[in-house]
Protein backbone atom coordinates (compact mmCIF):
# COMPACT_ATOMS: atom_id res chain seq x y z
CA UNK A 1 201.44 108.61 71.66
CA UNK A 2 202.97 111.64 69.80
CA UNK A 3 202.39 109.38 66.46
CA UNK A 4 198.46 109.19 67.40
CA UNK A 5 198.41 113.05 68.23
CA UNK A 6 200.17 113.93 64.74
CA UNK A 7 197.75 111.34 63.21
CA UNK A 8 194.69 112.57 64.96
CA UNK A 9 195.23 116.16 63.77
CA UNK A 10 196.28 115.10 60.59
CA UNK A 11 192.69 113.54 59.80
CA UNK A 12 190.76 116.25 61.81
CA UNK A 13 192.33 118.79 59.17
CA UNK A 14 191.64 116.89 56.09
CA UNK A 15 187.89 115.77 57.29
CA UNK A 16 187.82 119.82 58.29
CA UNK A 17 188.89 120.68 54.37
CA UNK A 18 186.03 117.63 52.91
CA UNK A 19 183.69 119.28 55.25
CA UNK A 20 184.25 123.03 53.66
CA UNK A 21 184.12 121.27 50.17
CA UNK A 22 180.62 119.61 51.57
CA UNK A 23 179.49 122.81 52.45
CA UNK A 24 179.82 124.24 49.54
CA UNK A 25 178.24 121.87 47.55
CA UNK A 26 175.11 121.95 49.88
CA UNK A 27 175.10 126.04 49.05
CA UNK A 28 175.15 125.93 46.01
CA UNK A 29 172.66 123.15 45.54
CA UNK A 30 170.32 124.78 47.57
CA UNK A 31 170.07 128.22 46.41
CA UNK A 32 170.29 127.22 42.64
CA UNK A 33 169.07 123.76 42.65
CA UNK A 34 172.09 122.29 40.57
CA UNK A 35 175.13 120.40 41.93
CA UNK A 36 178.10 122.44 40.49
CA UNK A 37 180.26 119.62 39.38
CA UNK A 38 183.00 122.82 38.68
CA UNK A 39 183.15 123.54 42.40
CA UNK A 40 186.20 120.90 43.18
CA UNK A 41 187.79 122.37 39.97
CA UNK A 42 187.31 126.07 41.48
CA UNK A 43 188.98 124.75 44.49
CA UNK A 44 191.97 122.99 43.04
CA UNK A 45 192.61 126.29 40.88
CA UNK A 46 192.91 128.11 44.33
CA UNK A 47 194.91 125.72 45.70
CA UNK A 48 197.59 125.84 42.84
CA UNK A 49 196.98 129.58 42.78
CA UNK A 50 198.32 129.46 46.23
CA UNK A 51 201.15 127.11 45.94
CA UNK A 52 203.02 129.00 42.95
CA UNK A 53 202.12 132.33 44.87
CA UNK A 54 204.06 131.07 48.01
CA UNK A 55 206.62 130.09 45.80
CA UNK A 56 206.83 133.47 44.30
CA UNK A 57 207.01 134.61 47.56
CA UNK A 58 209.85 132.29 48.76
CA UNK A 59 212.09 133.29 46.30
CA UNK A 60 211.58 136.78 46.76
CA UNK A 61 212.56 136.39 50.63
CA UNK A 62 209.24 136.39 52.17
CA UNK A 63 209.03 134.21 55.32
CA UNK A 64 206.52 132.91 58.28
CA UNK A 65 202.86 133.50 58.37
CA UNK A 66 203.31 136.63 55.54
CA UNK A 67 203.36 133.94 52.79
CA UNK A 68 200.71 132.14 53.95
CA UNK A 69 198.29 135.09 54.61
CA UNK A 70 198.85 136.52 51.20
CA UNK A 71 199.05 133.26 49.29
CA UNK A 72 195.51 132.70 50.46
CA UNK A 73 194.18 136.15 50.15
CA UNK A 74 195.50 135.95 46.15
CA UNK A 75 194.47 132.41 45.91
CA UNK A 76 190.93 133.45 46.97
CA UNK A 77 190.80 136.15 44.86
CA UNK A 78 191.79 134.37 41.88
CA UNK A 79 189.02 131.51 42.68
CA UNK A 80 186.28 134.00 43.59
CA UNK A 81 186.98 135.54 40.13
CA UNK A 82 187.42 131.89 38.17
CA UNK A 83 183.88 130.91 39.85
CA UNK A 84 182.16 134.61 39.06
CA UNK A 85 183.04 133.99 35.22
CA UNK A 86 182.14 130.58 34.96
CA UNK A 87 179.08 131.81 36.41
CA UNK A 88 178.55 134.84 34.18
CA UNK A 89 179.95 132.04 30.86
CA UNK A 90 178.32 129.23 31.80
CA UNK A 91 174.91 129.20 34.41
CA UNK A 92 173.66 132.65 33.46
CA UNK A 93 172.46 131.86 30.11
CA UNK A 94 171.08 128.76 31.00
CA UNK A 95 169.11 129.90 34.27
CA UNK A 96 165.55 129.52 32.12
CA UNK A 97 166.52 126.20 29.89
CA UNK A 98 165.56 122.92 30.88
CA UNK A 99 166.68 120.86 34.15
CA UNK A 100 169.30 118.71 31.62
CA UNK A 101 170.94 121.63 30.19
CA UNK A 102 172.30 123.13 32.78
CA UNK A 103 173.84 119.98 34.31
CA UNK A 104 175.61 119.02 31.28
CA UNK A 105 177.54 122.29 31.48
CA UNK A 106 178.33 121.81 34.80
C-alpha cells in the first residue's frame, strides 16, 4: 500500500509539472498567437539554474527548505530574464513579418 501511495504522488507531481508546462504553452499561444517552441528550453535552463544553485548552496553549508526557496527564487530569475531577451532578440522584430517567420525562429 505504501508503494501505491509513493507511486500515486509520484505521478500526481509530474502530471502537476506537464500541466504548468501546458499552461504555459496555452498563454503564450493565446496572447501572441505563436507556439513558443523555446518555452521547454526556458524551463530546462531554470531547472539547471536551480540544481547548480543548490549545489552552491550545499557546499557552502546551507540546509532544509533555505536551499530550496532560494534555488527557485534565482532559478526563476534567471529564466524570467533568459525568456525577456529571447523575447526582446528574437519575437520583437518579427511581431509585423509574416505567419512563417516567426515560427521558424521559434
Amino acid at each position: 500500500m505504501d508503494y501505491f501511495i509513493q507511486l500515486f504522488l509520484s505521478g500526481l507531481t509530474r502530471g502537476s509539472i506537464y500541466a504548468l508546462i501546458a499552461l504555459g504553452y496555452t498563454m503564450v499561444y493565446g496572447i501572441i498567437q505563436l507556439i513558443n517552441f523555446a518555452h521547454g528550453e526556458i524551463y530546462m535552463i531554470g531547472a539547471f539554474v536551480a540544481l547548480i544553485v543548490s549545489g552552491v548552496l550545499t557546499i557552502y553549508g546551507f540546509t532544509g527548505v533555505s536551499i530550496l526557496i532560494l534555488a527557485a527564487m534565482v532559478a526563476m530569475i534567471y529564466a524570467a530574464a533568459y525568456g525577456y531577451t529571447l523575447e526582446k532578440i528574437a519575437y520583437r522584430p518579427l511581431r509585423g513579418a509574416p505567419r512563417l517567420s516567426p515560427l521558424i525562429s521559434a
